[in-house]
Protein backbone atom coordinates (compact mmCIF):
# COMPACT_ATOMS: atom_id res chain seq x y z
CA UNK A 1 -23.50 10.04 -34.08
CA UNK A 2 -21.71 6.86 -34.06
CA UNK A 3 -23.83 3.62 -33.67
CA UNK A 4 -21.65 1.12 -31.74
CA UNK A 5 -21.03 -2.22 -32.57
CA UNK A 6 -19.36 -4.79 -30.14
CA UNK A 7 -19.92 -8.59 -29.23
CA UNK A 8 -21.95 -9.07 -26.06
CA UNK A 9 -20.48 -11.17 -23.19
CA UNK A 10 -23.54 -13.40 -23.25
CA UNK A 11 -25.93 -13.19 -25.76
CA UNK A 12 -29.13 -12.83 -23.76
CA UNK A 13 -31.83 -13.70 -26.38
CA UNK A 14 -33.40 -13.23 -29.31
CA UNK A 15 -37.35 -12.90 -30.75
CA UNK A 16 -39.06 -10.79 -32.49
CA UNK A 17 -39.43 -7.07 -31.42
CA UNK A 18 -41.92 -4.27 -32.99
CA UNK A 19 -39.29 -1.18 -31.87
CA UNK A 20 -35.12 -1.00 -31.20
CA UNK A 21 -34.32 -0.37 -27.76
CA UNK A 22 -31.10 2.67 -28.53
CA UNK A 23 -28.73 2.29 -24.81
CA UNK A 24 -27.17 5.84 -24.27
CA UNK A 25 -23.73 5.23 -24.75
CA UNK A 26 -22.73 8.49 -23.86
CA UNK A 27 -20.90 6.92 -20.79
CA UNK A 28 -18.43 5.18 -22.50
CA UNK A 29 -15.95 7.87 -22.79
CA UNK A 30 -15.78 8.84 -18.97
CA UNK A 31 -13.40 7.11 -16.16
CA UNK A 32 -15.03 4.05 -14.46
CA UNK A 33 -16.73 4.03 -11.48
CA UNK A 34 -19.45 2.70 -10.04
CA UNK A 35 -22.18 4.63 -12.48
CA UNK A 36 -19.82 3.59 -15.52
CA UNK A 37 -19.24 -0.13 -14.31
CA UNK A 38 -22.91 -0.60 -14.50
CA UNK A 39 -23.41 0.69 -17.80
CA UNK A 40 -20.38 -0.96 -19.36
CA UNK A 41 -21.59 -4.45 -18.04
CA UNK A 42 -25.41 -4.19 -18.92
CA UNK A 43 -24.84 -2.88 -22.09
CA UNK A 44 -22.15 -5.37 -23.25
CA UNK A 45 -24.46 -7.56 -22.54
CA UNK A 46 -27.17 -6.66 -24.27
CA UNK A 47 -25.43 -5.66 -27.22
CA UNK A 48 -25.97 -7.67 -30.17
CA UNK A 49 -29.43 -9.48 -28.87
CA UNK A 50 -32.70 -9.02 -30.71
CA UNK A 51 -33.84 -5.17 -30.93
CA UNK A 52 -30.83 -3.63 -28.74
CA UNK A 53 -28.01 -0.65 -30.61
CA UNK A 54 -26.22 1.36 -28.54
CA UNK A 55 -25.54 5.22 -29.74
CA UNK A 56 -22.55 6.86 -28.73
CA UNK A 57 -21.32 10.10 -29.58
CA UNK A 58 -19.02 10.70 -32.39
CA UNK A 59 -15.29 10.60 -32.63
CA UNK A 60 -15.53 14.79 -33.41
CA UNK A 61 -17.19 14.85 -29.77
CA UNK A 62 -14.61 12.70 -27.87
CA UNK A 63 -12.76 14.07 -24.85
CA UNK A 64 -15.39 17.24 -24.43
CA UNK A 65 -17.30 16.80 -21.20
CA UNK A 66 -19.65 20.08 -23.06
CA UNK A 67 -20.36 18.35 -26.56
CA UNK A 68 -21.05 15.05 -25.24
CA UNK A 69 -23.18 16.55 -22.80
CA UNK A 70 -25.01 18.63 -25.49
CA UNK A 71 -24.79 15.48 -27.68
CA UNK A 72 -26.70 13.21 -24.76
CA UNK A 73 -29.36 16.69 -24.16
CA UNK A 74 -30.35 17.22 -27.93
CA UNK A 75 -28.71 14.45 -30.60
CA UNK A 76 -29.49 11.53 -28.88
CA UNK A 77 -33.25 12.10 -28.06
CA UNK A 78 -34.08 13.46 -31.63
CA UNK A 79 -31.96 10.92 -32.68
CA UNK A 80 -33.78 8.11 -31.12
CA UNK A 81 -37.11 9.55 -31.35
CA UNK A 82 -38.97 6.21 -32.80
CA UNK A 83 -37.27 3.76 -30.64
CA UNK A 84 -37.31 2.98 -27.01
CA UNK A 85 -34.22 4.63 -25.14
CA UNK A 86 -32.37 3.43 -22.26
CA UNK A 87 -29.79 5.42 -20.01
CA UNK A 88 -27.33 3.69 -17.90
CA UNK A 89 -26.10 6.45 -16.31
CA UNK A 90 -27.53 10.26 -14.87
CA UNK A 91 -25.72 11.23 -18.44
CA UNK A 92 -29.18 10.77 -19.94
CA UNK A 93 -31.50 13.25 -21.67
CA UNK A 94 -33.95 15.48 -20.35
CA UNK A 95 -37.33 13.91 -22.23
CA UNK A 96 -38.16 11.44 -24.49
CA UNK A 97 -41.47 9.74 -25.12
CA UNK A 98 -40.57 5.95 -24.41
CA UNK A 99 -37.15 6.77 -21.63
CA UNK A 100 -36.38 3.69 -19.43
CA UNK A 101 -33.80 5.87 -16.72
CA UNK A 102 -31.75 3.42 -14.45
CA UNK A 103 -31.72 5.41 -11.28
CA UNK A 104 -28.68 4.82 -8.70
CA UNK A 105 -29.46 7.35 -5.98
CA UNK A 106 -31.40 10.32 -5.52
CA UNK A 107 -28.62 11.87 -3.30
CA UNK A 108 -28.36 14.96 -5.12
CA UNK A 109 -31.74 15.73 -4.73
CA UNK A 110 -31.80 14.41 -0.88
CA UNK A 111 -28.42 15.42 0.63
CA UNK A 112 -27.58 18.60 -1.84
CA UNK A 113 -25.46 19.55 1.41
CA UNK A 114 -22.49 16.72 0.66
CA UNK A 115 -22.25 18.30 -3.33
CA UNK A 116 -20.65 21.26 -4.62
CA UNK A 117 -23.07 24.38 -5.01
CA UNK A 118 -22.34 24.12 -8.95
CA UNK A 119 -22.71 20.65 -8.96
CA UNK A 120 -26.13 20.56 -7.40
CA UNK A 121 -27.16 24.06 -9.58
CA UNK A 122 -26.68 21.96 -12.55
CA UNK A 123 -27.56 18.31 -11.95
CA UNK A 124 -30.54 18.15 -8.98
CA UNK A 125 -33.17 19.81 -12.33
CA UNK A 126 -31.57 17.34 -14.57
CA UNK A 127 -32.38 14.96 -12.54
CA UNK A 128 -36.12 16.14 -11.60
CA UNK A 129 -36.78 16.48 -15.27
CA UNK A 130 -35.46 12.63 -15.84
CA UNK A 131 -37.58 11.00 -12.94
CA UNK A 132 -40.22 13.41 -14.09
CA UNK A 133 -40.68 12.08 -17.41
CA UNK A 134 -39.29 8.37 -17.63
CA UNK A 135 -41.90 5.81 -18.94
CA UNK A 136 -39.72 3.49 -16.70
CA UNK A 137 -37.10 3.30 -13.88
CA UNK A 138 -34.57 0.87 -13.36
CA UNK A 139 -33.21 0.60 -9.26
CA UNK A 140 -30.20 -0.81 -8.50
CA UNK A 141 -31.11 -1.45 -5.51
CA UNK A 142 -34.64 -2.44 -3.16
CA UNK A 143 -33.51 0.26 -1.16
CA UNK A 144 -33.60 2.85 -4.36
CA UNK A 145 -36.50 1.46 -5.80
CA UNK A 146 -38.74 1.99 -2.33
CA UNK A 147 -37.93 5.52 -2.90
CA UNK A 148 -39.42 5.51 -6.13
CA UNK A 149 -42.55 3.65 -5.94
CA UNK A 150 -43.06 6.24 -2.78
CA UNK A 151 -42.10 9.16 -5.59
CA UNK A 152 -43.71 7.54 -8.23
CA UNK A 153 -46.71 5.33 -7.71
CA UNK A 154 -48.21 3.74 -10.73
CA UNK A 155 -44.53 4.15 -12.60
CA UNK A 156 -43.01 0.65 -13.78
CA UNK A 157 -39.96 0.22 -11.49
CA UNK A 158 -37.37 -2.51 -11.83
CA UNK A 159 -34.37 -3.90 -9.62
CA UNK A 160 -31.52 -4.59 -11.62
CA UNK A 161 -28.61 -4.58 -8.89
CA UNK A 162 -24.82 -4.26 -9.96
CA UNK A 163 -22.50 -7.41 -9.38
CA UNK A 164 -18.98 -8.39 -9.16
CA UNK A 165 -17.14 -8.75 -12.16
CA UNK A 166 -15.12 -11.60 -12.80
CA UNK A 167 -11.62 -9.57 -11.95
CA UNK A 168 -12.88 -9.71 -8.31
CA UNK A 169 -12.80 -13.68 -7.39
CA UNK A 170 -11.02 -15.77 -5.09
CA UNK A 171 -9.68 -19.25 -5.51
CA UNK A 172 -8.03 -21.57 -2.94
CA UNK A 173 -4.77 -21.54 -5.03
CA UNK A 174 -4.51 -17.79 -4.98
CA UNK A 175 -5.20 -17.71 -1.04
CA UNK A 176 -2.44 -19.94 -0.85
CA UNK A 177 0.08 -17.46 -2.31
CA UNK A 178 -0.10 -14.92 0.74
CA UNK A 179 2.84 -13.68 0.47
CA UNK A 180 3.41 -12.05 -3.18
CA UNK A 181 0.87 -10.05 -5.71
CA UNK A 182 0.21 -6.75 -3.59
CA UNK A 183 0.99 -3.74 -5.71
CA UNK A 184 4.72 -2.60 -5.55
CA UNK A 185 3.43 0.71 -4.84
CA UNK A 186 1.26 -0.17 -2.15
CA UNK A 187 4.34 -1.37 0.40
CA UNK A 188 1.89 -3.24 2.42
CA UNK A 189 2.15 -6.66 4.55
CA UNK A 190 -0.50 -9.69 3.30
CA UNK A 191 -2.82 -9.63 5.88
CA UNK A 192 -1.51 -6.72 7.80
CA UNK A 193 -3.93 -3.89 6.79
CA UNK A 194 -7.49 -2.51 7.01
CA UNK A 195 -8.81 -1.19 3.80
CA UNK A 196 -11.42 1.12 2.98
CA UNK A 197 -12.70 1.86 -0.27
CA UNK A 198 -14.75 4.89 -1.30
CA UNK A 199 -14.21 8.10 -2.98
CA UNK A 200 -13.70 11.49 -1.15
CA UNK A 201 -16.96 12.10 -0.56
CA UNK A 202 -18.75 13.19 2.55
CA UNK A 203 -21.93 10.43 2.57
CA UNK A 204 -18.40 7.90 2.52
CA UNK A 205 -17.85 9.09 6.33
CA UNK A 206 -14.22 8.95 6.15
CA UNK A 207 -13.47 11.40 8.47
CA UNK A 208 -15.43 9.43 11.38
CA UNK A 209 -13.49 6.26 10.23
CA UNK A 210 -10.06 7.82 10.51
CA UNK A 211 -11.04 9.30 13.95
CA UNK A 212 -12.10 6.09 15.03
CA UNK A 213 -9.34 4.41 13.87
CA UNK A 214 -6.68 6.84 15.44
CA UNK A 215 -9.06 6.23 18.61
CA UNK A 216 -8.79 2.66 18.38
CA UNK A 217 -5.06 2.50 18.91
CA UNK A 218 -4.45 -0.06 16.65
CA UNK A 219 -1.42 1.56 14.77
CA UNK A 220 0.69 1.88 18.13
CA UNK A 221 -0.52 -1.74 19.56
CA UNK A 222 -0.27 -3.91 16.41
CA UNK A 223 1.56 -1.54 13.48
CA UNK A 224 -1.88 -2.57 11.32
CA UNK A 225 -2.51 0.47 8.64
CA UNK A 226 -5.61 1.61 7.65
CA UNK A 227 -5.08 1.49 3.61
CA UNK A 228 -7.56 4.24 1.60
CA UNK A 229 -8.15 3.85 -1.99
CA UNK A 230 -10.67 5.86 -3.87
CA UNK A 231 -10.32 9.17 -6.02
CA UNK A 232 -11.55 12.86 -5.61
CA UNK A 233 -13.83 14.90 -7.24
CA UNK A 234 -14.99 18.62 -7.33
CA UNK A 235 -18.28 17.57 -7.16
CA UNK A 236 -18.39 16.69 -3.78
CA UNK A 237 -18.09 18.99 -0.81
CA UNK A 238 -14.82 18.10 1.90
CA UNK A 239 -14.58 15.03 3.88
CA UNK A 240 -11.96 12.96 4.91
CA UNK A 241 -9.21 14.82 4.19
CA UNK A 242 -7.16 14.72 7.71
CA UNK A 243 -4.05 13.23 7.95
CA UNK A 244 -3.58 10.77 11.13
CA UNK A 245 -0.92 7.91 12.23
CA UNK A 246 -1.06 5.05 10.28
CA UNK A 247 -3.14 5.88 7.23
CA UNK A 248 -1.75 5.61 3.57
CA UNK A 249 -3.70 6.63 0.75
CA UNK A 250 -3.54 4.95 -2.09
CA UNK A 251 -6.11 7.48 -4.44
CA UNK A 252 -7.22 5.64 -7.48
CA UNK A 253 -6.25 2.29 -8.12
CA UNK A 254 -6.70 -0.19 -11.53
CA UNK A 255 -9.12 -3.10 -11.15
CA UNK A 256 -6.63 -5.82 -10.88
CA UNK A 257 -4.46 -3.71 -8.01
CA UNK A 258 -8.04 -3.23 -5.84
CA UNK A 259 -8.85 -7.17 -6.24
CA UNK A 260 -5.36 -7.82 -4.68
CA UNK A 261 -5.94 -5.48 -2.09
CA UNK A 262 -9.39 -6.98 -1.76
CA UNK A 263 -7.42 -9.97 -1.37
CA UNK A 264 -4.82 -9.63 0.58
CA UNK A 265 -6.48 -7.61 3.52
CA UNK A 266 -6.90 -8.29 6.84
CA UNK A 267 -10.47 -6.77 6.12
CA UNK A 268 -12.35 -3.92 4.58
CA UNK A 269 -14.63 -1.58 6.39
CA UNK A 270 -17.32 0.35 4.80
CA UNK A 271 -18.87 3.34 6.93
CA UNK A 272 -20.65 4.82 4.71
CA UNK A 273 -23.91 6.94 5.76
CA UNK A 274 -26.04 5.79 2.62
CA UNK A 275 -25.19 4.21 -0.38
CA UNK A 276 -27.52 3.46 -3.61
CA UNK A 277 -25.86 0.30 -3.79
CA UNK A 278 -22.39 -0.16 -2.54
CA UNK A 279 -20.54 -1.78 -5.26
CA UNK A 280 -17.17 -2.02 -3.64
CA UNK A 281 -18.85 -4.19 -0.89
CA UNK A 282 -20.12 -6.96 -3.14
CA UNK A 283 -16.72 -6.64 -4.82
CA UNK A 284 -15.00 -6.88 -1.05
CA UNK A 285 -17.06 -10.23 -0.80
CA UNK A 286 -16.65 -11.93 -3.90
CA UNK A 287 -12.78 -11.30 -3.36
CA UNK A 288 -13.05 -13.35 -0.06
CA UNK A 289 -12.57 -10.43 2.35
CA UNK A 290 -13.78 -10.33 5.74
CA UNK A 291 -15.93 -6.91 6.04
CA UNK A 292 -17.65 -4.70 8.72
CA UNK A 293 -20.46 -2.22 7.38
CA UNK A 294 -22.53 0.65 7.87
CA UNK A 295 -25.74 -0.81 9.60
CA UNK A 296 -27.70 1.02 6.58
CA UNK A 297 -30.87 -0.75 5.22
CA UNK A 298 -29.00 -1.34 1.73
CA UNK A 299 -25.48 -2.58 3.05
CA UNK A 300 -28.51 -5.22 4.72
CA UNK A 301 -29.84 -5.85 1.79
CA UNK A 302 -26.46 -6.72 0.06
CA UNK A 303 -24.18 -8.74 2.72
CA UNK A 304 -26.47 -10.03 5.28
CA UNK A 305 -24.97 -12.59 7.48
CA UNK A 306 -21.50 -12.27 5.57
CA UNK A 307 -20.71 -8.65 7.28
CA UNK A 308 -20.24 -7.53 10.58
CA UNK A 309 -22.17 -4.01 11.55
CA UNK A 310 -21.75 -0.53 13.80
CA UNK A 311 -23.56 2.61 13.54
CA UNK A 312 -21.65 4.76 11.45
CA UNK A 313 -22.48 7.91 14.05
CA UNK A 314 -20.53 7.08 16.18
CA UNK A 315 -16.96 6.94 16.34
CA UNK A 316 -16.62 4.59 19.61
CA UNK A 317 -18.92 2.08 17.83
CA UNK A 318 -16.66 2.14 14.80
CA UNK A 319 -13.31 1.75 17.05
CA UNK A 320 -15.07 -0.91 18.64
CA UNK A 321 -15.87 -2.99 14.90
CA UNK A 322 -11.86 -2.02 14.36
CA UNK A 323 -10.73 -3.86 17.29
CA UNK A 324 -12.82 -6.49 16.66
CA UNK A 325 -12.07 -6.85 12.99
CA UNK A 326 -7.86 -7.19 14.17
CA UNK A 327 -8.28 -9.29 17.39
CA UNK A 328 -11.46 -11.09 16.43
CA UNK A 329 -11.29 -14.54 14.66
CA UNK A 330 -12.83 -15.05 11.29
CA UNK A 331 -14.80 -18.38 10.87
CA UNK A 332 -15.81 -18.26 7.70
CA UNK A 333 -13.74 -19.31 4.59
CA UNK A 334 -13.20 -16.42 1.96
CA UNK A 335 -14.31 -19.37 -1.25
CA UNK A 336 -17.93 -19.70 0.72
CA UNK A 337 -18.60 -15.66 1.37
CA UNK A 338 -17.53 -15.57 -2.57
CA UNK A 339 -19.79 -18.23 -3.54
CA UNK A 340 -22.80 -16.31 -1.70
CA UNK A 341 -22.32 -12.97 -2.62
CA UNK A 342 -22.35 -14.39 -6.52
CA UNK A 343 -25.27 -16.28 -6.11
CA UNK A 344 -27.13 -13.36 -5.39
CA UNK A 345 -25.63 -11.04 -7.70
CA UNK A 346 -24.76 -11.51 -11.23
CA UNK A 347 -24.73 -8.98 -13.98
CA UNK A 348 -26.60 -11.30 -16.31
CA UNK A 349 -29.45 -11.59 -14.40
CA UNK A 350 -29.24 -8.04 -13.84
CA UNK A 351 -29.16 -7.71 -17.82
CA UNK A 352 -31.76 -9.89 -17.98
CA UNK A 353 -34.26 -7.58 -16.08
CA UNK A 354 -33.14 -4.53 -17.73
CA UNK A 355 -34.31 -6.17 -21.08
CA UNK A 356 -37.57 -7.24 -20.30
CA UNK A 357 -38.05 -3.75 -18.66
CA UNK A 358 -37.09 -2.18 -22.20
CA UNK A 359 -38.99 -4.62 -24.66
CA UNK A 360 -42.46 -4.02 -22.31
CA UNK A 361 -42.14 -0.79 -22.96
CA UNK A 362 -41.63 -1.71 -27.09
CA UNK A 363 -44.68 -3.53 -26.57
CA UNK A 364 -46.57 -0.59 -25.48
């Protein structure tokens, strides 16, 4: 059991507190994506404030998927027993008595058809067990949390939304520079692409994009690629795995690589059939980038008047966005759809409402 200690970001506040909030840190050794993100920017930020220790597993543990799991199912509750305990992630025990559980989607539960059989076997009852017997739940989205009021009535349920981190930003002088800071790798044109970001996964909808795209004739008319970045995962049943004309895949890419291809794009297109929040779309924004969206009630909730829609059933209605996307003219500056998308997301507000969640819950 190791108890962490790092210096928060932004020291939140301080006060007196009858109980220690523990934050699971049982996340911290696994690759970052969205779930991870979250967790690493909440709890640097509360980190160091008044009745807040995170608990990670031990150096002996490190690099066993198993242990730490085991560690996060038996150590961590017992462990924790007398304080509050907060889970950033679905790596979170299966009971204890004061467990505030961020929830990011219930897709597992909902869609078990876009997960591996194993996957689902072993993570839809974790799951259950978690909603079942939280003293609190954390959304990250309104979208998320309407599920679980409806689940849940009575429950204490909180939106703390993700946000942009500071990698993903946009100034004039760096829209100025068009022409150089793409990856090497990437052997793209500034302003020449359409990117889509999103792991192989089928609630992503790739497939429908790329047979829109190949329908849209856009690769034999104007040479424009559409540019894939995202990883894979065993979890996750097929999806988006044909090849067509005019589509690179990049697979996983570092933060500063995805911010210039944020960046640099002619726009990004997100045609996803549900999200929990959609990360990569407030990240697309706060880079500047023109985007076209999933008309889903959470992509809504995020972009509002700052992205373009189509109904992600149908393929003609996503060729159509395409076309419009390359052909269309943008009237908006990228430094005012980054200003917006900040002002309504920020992980220290986000941090903020996490915390007050946790320290009612030390009140009793």
């Amino acid at each position: 059991m190791a108890k962490r200690s790092c210096t928060p970001s932004v020291r939140l506040g301080t006060g007196s507190v009858t109980l220690t909030t523990a934050v699971n840190g049982a996340f911290r050794s696994q690759r970052i994506t969205g779930q991870q993100r979250y967790a690493t920017e909440i709890a640097n930020r509360l980190c160091g404030s008044a009745g807040f220790v995170e608990h990670a597993p031990g150096n002996a543990l490190s690099g066993s998927a198993l242990l730490e799991w085991l560690w996060t199912l038996v150590a961590l509750p017992a462990h924790a027993r007398s304080e509050v305990l907060l889970s950033l992630t679905a790596r979170a025990p299966l009971w204890h008595p004061r467990h505030v559980l961020v929830v990011h989607d219930l897709f597992v539960l909902d869609h078990p058809e876009w997960y591996s059989t194993r996957y689902v076997r072993s993570h839809a009852p974790l799951l259950r067990r978690q909603l079942t017997t939280a003293s609190a739940l954390i959304a990250v989205s309104e979208a998320v949390a309407t599920q679980l009021r409806s689940r849940f009535p009575g429950r204490p349920v909180a939106v703390a939304p993700n946000a942009p981190s500071p990698i993903f930003s946009v100034t004039q002088e760096e829209f100025c520079d068009a022409d150089s800071g793409l990856p090497a790798f990437a052997q793209l044109l500034p302003g020449r692409y359409l990117l889509a970001v999103g792991s192989v996964d089928p609630r992503k909808n790739l497939s429908a994009l790329i047979r829109a795209y190949s329908r849209s004739d856009l690769y034999s008319e104007t040479g424009i690629p559409l540019v894939l970045v995202g990883g894979s995962s065993s979890h996750f049943r097929g999806g988006g795995s044909q090849a067509a004309d005019g589509v690179v895949r990049l697979g996983y890419v570092t933060d500063s690589e995805l911010s210039l291809l944020y960046q640099k794009s002619l726009a990004v297109v997100f045609p996803s059939l549900a999200e929990g929040f959609g990360l990569p779309l407030v990240e697309a924004l706060a880079s500047g980038a023109r985007v076209a969206a999933s008309d889903i009630d959470v992509f809504r909730w995020i972009a509002g008047h700052d992205a373009s829609y189509f109904d992600p059933l149908s393929v003609e209605d996503i060729s159509d966005a395409l076309r419009s996307l390359v052909f269309g003219e943008d009237t908006e500056s990228p430094q005012a759809r980054s200003r917006r998308i900040r002002e309504r997301f920020s992980w220290d507000q986000s941090a903020v409402v996490v915390m007050d969640l946790c320290r009612k819950i030390m009140e009793g």
